[in-house]
PDB file of N, CA and C in Angstrom:
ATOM      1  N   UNK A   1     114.913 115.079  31.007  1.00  0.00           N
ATOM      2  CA  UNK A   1     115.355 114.972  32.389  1.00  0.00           C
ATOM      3  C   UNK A   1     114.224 114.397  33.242  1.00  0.00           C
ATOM      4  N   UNK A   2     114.737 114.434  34.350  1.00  0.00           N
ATOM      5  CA  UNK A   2     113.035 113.482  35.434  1.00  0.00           C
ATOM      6  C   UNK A   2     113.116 114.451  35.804  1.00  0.00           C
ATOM      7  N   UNK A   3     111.477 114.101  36.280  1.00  0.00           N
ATOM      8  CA  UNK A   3     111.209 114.939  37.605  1.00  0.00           C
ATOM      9  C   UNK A   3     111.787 115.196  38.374  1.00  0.00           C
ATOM     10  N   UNK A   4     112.512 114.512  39.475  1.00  0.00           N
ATOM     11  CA  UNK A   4     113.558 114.974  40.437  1.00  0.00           C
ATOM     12  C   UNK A   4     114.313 115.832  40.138  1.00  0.00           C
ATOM     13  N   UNK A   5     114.979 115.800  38.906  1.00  0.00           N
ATOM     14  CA  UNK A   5     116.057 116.693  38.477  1.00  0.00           C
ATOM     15  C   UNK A   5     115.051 117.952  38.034  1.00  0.00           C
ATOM     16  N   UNK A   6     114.254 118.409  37.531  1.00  0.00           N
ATOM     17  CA  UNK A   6     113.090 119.369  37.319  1.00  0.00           C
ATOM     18  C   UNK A   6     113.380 119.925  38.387  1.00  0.00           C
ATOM     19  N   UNK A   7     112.942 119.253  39.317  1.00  0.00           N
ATOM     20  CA  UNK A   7     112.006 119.968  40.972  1.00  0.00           C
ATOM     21  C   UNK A   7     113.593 120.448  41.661  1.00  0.00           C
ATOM     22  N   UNK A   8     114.505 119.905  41.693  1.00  0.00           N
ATOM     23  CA  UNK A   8     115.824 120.009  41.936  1.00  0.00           C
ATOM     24  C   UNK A   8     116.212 121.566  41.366  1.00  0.00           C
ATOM     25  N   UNK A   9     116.314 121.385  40.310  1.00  0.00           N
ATOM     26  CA  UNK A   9     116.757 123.092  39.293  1.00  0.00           C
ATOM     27  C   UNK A   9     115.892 124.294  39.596  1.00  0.00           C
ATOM     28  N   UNK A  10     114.314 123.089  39.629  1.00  0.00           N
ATOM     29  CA  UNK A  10     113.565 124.786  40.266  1.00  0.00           C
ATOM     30  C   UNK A  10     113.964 125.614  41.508  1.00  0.00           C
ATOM     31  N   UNK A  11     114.284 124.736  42.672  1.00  0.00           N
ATOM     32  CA  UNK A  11     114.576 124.916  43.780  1.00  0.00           C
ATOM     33  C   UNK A  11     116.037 125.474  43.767  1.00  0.00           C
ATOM     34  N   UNK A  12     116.908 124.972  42.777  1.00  0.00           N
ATOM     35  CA  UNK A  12     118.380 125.606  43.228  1.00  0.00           C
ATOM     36  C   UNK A  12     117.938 127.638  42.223  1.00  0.00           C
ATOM     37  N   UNK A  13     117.611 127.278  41.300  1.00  0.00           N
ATOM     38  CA  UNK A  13     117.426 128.689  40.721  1.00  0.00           C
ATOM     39  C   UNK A  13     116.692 129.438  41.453  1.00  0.00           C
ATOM     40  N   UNK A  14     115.405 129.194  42.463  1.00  0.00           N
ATOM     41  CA  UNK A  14     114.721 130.071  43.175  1.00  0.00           C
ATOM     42  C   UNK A  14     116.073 130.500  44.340  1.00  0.00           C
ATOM     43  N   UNK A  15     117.094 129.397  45.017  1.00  0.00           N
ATOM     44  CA  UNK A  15     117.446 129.934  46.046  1.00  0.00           C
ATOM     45  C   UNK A  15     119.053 130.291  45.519  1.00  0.00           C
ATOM     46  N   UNK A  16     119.553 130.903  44.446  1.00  0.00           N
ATOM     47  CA  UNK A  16     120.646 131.135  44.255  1.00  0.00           C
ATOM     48  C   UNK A  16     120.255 132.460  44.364  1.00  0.00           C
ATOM     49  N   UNK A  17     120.123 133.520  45.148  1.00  0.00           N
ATOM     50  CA  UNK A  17     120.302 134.854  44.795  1.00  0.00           C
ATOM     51  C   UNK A  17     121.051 135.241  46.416  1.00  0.00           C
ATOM     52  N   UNK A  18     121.218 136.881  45.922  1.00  0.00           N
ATOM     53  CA  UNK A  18     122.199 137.659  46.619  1.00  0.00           C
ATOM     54  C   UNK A  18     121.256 137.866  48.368  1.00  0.00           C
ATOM     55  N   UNK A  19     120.007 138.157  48.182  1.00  0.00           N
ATOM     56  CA  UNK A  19     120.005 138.388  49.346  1.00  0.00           C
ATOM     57  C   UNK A  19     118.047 137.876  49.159  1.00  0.00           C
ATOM     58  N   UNK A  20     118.468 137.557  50.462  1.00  0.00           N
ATOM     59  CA  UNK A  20     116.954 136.311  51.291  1.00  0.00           C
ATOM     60  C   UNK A  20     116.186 137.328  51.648  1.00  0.00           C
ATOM     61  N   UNK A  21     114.717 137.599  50.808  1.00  0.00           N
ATOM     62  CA  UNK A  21     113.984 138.330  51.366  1.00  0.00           C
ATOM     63  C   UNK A  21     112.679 137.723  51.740  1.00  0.00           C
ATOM     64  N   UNK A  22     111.866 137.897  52.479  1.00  0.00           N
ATOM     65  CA  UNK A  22     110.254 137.516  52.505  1.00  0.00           C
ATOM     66  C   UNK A  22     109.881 137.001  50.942  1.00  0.00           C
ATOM     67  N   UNK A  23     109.874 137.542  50.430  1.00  0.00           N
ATOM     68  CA  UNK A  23     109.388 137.262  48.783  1.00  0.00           C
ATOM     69  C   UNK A  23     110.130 136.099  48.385  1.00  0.00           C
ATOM     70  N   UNK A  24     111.440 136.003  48.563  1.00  0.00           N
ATOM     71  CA  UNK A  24     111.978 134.434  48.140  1.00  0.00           C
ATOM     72  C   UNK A  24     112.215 133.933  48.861  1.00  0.00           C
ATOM     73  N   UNK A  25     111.786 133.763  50.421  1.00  0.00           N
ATOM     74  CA  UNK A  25     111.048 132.920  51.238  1.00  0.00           C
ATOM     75  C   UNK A  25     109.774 132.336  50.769  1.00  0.00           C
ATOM     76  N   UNK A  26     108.920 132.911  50.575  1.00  0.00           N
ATOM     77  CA  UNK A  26     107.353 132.850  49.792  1.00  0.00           C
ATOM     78  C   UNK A  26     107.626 132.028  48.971  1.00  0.00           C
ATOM     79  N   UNK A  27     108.274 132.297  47.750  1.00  0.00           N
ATOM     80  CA  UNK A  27     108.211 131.820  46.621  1.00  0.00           C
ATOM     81  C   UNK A  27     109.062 130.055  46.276  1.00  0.00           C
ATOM     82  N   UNK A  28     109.667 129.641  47.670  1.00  0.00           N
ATOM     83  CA  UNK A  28     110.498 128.859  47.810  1.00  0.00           C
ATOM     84  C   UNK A  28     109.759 128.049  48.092  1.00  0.00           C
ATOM     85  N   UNK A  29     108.606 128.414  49.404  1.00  0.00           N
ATOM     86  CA  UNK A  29     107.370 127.498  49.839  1.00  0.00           C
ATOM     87  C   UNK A  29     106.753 127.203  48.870  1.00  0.00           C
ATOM     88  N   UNK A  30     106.323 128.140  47.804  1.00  0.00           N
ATOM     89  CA  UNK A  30     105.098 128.073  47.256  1.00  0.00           C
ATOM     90  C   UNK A  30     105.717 126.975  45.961  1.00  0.00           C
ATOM     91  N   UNK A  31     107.239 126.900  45.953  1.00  0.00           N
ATOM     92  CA  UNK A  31     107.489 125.968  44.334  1.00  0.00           C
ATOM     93  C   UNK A  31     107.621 124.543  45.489  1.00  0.00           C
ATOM     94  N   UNK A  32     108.049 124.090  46.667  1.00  0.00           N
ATOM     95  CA  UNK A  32     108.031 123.460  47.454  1.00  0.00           C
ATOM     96  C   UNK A  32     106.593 122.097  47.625  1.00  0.00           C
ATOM     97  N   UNK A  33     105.738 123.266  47.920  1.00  0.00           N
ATOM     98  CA  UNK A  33     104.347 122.670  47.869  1.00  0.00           C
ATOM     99  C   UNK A  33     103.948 122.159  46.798  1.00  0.00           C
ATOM    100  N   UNK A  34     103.964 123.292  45.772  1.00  0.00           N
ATOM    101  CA  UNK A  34     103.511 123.078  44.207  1.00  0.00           C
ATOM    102  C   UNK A  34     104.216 121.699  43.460  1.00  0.00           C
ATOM    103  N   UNK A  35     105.541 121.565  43.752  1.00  0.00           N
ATOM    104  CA  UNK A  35     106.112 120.635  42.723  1.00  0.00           C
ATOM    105  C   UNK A  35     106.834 119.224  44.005  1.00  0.00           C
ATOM    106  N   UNK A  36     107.819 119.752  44.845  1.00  0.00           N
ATOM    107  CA  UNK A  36     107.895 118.874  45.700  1.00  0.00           C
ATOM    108  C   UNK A  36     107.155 117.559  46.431  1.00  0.00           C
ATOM    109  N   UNK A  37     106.390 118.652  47.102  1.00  0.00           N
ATOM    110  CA  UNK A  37     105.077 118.005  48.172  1.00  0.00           C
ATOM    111  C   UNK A  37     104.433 116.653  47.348  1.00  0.00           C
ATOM    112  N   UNK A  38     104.000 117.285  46.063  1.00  0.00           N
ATOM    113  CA  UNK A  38     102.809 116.231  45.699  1.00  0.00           C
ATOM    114  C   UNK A  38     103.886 114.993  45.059  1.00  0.00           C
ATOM    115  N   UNK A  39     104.625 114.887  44.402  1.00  0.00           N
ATOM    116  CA  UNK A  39     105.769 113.905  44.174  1.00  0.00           C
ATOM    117  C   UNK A  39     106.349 112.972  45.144  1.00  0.00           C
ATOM    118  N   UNK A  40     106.538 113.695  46.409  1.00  0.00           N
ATOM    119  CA  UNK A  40     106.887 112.960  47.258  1.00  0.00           C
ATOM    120  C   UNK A  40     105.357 111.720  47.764  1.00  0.00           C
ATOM    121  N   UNK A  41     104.227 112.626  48.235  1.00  0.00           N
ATOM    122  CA  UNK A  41     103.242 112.009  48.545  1.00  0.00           C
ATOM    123  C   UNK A  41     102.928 110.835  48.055  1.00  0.00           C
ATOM    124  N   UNK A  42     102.969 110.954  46.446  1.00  0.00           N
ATOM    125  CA  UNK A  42     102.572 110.228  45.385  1.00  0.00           C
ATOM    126  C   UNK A  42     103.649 108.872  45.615  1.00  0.00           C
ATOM    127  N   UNK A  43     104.942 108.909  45.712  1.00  0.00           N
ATOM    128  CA  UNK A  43     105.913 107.657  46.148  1.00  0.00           C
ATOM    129  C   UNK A  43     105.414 107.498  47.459  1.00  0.00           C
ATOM    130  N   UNK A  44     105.342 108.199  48.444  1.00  0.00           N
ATOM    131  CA  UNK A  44     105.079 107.446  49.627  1.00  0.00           C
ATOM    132  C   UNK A  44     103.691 106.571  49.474  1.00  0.00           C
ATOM    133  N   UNK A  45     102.212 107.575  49.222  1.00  0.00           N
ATOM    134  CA  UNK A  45     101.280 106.226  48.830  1.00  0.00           C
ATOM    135  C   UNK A  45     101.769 104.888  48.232  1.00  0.00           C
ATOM    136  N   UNK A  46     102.330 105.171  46.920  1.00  0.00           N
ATOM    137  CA  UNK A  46     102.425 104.141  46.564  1.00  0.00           C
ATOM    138  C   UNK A  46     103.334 102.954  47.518  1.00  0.00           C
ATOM    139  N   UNK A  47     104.684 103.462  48.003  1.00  0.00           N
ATOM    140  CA  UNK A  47     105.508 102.466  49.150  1.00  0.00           C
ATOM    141  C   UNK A  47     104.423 102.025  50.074  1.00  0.00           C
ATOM    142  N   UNK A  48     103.386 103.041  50.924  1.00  0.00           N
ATOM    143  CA  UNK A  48     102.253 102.736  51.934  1.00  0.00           C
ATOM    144  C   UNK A  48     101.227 101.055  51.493  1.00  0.00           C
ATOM    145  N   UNK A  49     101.085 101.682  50.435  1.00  0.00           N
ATOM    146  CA  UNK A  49      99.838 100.233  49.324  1.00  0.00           C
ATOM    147  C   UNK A  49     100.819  99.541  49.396  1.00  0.00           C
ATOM    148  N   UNK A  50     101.804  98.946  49.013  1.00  0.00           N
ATOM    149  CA  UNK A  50     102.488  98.068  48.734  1.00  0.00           C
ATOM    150  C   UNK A  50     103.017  97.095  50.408  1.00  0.00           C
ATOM    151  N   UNK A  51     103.352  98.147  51.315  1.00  0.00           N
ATOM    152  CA  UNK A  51     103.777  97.319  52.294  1.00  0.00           C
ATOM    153  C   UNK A  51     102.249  96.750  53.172  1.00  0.00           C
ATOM    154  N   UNK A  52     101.365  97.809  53.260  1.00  0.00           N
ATOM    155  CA  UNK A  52     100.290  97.357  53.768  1.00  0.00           C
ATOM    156  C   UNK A  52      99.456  95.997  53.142  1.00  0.00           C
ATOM    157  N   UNK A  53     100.101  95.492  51.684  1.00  0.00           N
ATOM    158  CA  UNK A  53      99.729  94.435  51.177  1.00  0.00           C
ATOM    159  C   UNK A  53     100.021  93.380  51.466  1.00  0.00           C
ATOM    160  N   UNK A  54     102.353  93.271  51.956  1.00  0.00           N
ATOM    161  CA  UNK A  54     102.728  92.948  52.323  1.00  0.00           C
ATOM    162  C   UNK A  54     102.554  92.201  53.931  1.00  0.00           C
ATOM    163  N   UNK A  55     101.864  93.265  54.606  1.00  0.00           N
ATOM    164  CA  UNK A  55     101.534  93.297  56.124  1.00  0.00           C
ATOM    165  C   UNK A  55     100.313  92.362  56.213  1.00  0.00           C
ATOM    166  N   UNK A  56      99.947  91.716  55.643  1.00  0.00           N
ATOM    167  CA  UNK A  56      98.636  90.272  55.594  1.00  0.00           C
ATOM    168  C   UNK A  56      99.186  89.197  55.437  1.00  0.00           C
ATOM    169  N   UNK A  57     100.906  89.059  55.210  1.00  0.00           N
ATOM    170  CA  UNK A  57     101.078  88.436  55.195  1.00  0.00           C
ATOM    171  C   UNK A  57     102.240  87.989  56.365  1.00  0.00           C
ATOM    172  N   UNK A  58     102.882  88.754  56.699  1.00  0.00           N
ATOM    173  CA  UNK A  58     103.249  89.320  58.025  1.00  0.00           C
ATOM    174  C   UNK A  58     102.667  88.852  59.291  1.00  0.00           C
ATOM    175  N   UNK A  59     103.692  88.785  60.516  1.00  0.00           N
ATOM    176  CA  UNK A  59     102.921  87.919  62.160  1.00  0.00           C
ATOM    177  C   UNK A  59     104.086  89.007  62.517  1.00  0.00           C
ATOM    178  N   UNK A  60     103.651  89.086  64.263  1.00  0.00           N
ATOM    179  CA  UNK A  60     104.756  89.969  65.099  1.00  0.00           C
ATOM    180  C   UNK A  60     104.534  91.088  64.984  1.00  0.00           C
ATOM    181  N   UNK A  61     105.916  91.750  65.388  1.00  0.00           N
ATOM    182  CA  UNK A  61     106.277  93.141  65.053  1.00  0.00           C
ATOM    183  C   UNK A  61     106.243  93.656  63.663  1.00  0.00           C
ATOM    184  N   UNK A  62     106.658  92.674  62.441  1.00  0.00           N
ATOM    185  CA  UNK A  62     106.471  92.865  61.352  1.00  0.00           C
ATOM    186  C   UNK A  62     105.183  93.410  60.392  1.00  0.00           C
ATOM    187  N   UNK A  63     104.452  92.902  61.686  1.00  0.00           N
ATOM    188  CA  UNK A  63     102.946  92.967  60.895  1.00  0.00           C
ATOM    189  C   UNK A  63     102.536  94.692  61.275  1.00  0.00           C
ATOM    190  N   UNK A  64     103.091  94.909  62.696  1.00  0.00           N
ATOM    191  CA  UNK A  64     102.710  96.236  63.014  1.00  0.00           C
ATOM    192  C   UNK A  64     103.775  97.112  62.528  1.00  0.00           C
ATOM    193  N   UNK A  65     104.810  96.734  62.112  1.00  0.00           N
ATOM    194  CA  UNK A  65     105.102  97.673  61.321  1.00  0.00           C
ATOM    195  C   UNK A  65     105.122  98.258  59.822  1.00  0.00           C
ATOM    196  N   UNK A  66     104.599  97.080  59.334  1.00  0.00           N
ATOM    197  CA  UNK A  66     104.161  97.163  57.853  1.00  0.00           C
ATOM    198  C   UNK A  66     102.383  97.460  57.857  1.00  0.00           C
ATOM    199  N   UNK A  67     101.422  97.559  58.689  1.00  0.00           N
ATOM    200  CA  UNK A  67     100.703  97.667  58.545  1.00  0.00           C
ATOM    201  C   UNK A  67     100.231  99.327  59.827  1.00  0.00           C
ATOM    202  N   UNK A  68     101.167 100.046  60.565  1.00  0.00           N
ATOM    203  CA  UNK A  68     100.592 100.690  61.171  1.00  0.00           C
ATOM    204  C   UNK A  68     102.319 101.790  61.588  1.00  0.00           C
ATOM    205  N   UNK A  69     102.681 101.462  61.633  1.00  0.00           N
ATOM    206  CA  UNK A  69     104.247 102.270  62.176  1.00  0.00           C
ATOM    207  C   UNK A  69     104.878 102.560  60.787  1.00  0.00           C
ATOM    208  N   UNK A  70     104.964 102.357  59.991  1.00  0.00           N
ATOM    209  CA  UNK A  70     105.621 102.799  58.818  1.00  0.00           C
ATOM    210  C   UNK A  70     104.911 104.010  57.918  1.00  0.00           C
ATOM    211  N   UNK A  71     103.754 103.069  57.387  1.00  0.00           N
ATOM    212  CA  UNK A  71     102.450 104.118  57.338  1.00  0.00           C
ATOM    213  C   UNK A  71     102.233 105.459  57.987  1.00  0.00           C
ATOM    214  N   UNK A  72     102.127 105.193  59.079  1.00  0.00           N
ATOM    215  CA  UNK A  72     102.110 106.377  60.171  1.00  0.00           C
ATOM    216  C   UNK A  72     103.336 106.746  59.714  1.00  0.00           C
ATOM    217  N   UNK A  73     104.406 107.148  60.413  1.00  0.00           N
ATOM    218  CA  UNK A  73     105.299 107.512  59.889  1.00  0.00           C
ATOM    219  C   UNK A  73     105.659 108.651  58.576  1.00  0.00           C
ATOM    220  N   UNK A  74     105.419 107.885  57.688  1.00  0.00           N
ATOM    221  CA  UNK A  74     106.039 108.621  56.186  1.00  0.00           C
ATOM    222  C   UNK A  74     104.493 109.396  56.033  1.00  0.00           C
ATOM    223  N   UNK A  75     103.229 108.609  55.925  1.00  0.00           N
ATOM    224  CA  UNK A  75     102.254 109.619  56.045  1.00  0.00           C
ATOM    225  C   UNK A  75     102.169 110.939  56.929  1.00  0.00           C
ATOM    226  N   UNK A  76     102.630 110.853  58.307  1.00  0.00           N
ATOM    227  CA  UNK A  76     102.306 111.818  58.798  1.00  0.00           C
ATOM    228  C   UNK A  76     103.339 112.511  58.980  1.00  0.00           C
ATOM    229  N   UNK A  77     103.895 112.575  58.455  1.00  0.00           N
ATOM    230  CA  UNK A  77     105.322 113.054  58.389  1.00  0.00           C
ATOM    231  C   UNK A  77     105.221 114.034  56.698  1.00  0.00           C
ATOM    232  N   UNK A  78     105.123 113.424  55.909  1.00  0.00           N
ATOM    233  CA  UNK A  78     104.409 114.304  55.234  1.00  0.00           C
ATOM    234  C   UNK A  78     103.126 115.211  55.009  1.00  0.00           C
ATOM    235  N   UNK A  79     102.535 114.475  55.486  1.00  0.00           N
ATOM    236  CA  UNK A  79     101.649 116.049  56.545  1.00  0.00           C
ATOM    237  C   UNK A  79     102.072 117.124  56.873  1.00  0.00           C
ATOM    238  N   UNK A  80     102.692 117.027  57.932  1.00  0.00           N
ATOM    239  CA  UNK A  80     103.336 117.520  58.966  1.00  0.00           C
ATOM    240  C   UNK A  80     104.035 118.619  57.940  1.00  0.00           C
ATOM    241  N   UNK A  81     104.798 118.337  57.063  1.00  0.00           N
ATOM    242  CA  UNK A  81     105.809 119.264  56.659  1.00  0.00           C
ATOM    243  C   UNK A  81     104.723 119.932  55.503  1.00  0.00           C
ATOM    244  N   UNK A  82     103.896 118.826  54.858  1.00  0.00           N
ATOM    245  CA  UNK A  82     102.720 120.196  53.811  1.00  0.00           C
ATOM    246  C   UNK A  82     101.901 121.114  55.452  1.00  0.00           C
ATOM    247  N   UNK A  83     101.592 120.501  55.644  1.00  0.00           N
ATOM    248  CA  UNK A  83     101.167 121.661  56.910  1.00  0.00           C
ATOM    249  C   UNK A  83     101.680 122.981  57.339  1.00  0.00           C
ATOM    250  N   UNK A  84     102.785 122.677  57.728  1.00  0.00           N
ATOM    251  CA  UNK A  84     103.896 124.268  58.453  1.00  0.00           C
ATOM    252  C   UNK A  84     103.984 124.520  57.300  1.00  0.00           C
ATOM    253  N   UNK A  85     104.417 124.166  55.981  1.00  0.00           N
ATOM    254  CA  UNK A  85     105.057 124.936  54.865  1.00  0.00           C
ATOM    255  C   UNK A  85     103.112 125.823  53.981  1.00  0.00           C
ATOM    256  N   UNK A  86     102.583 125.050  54.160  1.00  0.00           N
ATOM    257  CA  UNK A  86     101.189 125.598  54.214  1.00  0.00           C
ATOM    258  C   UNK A  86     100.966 126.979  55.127  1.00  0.00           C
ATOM    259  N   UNK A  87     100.745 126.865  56.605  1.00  0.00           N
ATOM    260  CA  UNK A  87     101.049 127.745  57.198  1.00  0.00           C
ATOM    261  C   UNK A  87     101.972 128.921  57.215  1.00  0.00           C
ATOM    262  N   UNK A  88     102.747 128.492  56.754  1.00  0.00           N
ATOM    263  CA  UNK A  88     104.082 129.468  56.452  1.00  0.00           C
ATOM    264  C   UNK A  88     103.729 130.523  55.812  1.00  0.00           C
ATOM    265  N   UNK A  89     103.113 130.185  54.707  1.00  0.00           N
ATOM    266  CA  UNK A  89     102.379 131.049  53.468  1.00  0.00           C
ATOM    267  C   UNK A  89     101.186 132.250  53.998  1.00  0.00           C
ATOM    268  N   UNK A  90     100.903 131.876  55.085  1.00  0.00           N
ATOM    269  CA  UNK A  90      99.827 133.209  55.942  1.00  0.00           C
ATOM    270  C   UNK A  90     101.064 134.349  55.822  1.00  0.00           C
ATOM    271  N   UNK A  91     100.539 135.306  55.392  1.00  0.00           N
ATOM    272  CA  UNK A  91     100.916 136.596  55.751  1.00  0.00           C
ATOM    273  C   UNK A  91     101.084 137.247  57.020  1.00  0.00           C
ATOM    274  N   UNK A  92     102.097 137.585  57.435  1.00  0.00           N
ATOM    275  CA  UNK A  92     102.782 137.871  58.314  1.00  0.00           C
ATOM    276  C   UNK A  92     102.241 139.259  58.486  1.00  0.00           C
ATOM    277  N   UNK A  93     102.660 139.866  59.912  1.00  0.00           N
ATOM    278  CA  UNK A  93     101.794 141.092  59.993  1.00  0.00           C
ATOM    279  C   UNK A  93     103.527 141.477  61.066  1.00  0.00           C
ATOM    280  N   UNK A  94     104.123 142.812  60.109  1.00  0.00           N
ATOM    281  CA  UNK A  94     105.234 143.589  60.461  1.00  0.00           C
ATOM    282  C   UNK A  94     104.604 144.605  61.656  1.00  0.00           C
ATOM    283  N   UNK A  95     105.399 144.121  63.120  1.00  0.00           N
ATOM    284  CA  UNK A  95     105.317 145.890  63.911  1.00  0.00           C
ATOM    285  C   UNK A  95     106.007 146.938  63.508  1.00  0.00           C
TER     286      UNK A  95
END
């Protein structure tokens, strides 16, 4: 099977159960980060290298968006979501 389909099954078997607790909250982030996150990253670099190669050859709007708006974009955008789902993972403190 691929990867996708892997990371897919992990994720449906972690979230098929009866009732949503902190713990399979946790454990949803933590297969998320672990197997998700870096897969995705890994295609977006590679799409990033490729258009930014593209973008030298590029005039206009084209150029800023293959070389600075797209980039931005999918990079920080994946940030963004390893970040909070990072954060997420701090331990919570119950009143």
């Amino acid at each position: 099977m691929s990867k996708w389909t892997d990371i897919r099954d992990t994720i449906v078997k972690e979230i098929n159960v009866d009732q949503v607790t902190e713990e399979v909250k946790q454990r949803v982030t933590r297969t998320i980060l672990a197997e998700c996150i870096p897969a995705i990253e890994q295609a977006v670099d590679k799409f990033v290298g490729q258009i930014k190669e593209q973008a030298k050859e590029e005039h206009g709007w084209c150029y800023w968006r293959d070389a600075v708006v797209l980039p931005a974009v999918m990079q920080g955008g994946v940030w963004l979501v390893h970040l909070v789902l990072d954060k997420s993972l701090t331990p919570t403190v119950k009143a």
